[in-house]
N, C-alpha and C. Protein backbone atom coordinates (compact mmCIF):
# COMPACT_ATOMS: atom_id res chain seq x y z
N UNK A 1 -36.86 -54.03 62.30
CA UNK A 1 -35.71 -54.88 62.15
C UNK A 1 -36.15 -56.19 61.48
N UNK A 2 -35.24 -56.86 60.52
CA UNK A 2 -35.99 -57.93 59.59
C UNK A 2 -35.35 -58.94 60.64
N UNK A 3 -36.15 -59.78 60.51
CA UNK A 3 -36.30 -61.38 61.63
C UNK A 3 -35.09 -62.11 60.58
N UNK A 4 -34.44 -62.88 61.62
CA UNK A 4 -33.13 -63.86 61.23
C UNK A 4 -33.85 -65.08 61.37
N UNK A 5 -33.60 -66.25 60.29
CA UNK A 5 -33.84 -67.28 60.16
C UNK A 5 -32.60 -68.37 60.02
N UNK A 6 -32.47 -68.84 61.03
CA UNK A 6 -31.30 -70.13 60.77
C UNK A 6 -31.89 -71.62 59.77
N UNK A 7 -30.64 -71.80 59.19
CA UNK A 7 -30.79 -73.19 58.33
C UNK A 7 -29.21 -73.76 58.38
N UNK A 8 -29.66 -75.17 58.15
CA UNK A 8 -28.64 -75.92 57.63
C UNK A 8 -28.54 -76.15 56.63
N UNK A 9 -27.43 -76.41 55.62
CA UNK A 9 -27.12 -76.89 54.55
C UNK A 9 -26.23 -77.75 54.42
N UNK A 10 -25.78 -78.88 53.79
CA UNK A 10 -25.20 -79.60 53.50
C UNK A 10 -24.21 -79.30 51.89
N UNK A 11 -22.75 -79.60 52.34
CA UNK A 11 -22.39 -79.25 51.09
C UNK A 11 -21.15 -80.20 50.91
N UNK A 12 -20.23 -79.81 49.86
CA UNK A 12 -18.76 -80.84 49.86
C UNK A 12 -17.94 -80.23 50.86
N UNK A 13 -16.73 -80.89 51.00
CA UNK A 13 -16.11 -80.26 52.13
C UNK A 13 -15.25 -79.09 50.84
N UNK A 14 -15.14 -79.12 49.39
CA UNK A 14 -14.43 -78.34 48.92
C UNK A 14 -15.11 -77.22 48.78
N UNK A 15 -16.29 -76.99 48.75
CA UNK A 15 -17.40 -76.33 48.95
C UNK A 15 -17.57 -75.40 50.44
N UNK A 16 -17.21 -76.19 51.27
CA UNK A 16 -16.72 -75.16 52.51
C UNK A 16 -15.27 -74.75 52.39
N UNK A 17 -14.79 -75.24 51.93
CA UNK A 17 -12.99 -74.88 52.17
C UNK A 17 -13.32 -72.93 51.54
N UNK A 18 -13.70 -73.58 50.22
CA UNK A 18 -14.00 -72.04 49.77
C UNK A 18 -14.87 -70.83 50.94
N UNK A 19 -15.67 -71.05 51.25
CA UNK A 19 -16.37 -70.39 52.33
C UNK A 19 -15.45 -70.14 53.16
N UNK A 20 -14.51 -71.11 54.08
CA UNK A 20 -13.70 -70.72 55.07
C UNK A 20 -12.29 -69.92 54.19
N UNK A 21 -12.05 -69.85 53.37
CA UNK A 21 -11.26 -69.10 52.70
C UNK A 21 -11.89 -67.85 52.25
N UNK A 22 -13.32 -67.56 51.98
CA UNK A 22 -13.57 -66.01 51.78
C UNK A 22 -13.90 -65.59 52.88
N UNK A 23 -14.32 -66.12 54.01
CA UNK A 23 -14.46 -65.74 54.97
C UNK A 23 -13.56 -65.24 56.37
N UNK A 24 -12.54 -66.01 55.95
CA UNK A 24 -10.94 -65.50 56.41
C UNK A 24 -10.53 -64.41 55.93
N UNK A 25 -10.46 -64.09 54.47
CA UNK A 25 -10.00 -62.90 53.32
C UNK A 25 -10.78 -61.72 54.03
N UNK A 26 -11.92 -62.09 54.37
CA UNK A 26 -12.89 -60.76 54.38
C UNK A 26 -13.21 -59.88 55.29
N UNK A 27 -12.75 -61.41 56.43
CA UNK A 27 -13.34 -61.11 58.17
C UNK A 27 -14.80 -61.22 58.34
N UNK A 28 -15.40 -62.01 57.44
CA UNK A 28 -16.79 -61.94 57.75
C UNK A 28 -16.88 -63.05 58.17
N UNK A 29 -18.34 -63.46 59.09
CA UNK A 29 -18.81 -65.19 59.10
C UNK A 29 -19.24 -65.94 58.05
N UNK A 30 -19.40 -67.27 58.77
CA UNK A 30 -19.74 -68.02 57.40
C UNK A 30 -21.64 -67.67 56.95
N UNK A 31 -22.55 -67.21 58.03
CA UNK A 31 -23.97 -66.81 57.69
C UNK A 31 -23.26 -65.16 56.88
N UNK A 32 -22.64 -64.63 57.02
CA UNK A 32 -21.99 -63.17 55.96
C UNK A 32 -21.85 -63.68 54.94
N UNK A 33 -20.87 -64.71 54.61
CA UNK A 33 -20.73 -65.27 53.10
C UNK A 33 -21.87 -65.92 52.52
N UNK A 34 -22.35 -66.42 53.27
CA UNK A 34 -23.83 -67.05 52.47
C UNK A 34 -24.44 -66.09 52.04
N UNK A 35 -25.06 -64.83 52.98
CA UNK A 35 -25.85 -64.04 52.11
C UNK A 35 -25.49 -63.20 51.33
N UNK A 36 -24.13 -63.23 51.08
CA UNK A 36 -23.60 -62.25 49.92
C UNK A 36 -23.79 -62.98 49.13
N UNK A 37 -23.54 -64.61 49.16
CA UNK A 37 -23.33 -64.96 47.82
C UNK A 37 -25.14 -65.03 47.50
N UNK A 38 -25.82 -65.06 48.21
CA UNK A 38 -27.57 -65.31 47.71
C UNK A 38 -27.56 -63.96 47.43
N UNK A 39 -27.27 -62.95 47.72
CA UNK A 39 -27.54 -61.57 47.16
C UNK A 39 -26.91 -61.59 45.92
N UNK A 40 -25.42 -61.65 45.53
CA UNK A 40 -25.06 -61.82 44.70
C UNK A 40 -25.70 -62.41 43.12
N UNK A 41 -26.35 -63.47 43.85
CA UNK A 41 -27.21 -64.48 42.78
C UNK A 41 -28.57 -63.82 42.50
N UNK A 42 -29.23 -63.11 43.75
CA UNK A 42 -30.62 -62.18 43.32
C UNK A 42 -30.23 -61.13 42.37
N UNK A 43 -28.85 -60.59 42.09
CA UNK A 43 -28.61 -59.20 41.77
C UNK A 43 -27.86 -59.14 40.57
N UNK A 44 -27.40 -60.73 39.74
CA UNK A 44 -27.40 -61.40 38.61
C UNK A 44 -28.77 -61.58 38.14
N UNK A 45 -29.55 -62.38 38.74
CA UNK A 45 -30.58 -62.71 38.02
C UNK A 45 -31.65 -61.53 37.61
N UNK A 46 -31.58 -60.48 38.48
CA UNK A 46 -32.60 -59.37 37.98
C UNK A 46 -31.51 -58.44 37.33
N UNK A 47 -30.36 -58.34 37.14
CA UNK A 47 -29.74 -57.99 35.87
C UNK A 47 -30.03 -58.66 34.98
N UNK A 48 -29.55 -59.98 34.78
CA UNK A 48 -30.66 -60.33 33.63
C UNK A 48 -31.91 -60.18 33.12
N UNK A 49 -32.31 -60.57 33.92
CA UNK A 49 -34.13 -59.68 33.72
C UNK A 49 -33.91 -58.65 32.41
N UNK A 50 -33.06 -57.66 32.96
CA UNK A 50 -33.35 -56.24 33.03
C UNK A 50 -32.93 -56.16 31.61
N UNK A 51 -31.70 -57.06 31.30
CA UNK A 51 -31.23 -56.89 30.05
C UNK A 51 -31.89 -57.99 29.12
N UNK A 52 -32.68 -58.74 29.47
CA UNK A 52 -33.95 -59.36 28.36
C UNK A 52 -34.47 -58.57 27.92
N UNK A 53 -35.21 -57.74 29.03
CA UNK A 53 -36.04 -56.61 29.12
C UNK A 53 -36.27 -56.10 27.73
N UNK A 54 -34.26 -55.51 28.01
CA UNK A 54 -33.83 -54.04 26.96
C UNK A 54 -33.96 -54.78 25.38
N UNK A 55 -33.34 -56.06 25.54
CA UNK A 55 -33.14 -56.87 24.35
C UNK A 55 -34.43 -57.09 23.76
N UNK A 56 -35.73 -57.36 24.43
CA UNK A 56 -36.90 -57.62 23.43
C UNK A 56 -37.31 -56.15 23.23
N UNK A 57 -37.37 -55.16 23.98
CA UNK A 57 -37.52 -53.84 23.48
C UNK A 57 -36.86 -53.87 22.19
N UNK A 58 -35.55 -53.46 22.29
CA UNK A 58 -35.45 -53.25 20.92
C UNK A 58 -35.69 -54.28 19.55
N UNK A 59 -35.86 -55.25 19.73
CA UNK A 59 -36.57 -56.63 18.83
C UNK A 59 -37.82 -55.67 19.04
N UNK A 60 -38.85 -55.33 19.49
CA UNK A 60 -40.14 -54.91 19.40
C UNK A 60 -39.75 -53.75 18.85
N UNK A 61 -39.10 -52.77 18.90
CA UNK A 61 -38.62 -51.61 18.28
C UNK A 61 -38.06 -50.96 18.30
N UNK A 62 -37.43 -51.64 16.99
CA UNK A 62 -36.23 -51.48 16.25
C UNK A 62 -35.77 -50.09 16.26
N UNK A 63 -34.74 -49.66 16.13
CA UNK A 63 -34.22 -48.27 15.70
C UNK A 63 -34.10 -48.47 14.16
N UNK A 64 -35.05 -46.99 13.61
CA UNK A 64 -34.79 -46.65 12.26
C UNK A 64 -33.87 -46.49 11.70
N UNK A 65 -33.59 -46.50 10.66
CA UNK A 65 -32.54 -45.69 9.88
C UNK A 65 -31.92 -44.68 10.02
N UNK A 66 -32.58 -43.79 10.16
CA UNK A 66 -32.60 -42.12 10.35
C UNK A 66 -32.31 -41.63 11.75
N UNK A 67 -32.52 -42.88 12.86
CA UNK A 67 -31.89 -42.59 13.74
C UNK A 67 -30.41 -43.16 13.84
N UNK A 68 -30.10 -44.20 13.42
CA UNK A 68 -28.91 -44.98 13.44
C UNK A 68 -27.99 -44.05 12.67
N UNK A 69 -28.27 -43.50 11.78
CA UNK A 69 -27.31 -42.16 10.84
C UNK A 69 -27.20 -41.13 11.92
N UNK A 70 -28.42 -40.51 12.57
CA UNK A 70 -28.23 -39.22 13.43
C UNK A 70 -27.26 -40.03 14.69
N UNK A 71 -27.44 -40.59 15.17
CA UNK A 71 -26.61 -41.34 16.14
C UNK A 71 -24.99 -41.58 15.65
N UNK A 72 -24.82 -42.21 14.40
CA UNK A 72 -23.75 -42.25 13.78
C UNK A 72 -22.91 -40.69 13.58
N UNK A 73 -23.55 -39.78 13.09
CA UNK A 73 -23.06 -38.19 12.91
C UNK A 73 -22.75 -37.81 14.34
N UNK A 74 -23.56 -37.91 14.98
CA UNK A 74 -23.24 -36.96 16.61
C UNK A 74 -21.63 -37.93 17.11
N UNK A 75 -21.86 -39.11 17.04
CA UNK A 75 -20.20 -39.88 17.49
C UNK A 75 -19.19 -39.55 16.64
N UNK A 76 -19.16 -39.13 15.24
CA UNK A 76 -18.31 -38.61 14.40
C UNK A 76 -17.55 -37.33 14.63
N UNK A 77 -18.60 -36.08 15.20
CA UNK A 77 -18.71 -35.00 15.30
C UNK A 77 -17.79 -34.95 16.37
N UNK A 78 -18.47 -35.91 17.45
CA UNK A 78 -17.71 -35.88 18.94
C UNK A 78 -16.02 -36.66 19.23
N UNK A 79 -16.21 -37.51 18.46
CA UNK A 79 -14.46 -38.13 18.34
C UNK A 79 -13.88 -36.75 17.20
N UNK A 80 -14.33 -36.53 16.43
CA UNK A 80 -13.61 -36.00 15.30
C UNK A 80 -12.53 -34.48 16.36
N UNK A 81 -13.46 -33.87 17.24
CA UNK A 81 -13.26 -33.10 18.09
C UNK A 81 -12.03 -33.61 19.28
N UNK A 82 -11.60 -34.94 19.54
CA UNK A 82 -10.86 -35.54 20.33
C UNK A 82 -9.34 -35.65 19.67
N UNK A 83 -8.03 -35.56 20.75
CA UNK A 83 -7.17 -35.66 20.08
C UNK A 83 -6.52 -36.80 20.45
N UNK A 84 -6.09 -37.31 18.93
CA UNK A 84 -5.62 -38.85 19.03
C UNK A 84 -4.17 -38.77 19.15
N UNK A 85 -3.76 -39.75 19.84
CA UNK A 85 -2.19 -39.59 19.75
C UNK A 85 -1.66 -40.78 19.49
């Protein structure tokens, strides 16, 4: 079982209003809303990560030509097969 750690924080009171308003909506406590929203913020930031990641990959390497055409034909092939209305 992971160990619970209490803290205080200091914030605006509009800053809690929000808290006591998602926390009403949700039925959760106010230590529930905190760690969603810190999860929330871990699970943005390593999405980002992830999509730097992908983004210097392809800056490091590039898609050819010859694939960007074969890629281009197979989506042609596959809509061309779809019916538009």
């Amino acid at each position: 079982m992971l160990k619970t750690v209490k803290v205080a924080v200091s914030m605006s009171s509009e800053d809690f209003k929000v808290i006591e308003e998602i926390r009403k909506r949700d039925g959760i406590t106010r230590s529930g809303v905190v760690v969603k929203a810190v999860r929330l913020l871990r699970d943005k930031s390593e999405k980002e990560k992830m999509i730097k990641a992908y983004e210097n990959g392809y800056k490091k390497y590039p898609e050819k030509l010859i694939e960007i055409k074969a890629i281009e034909k197979a989506c042609i092939e596959t809509l061309s097969d779809e019916v538009w209305e």
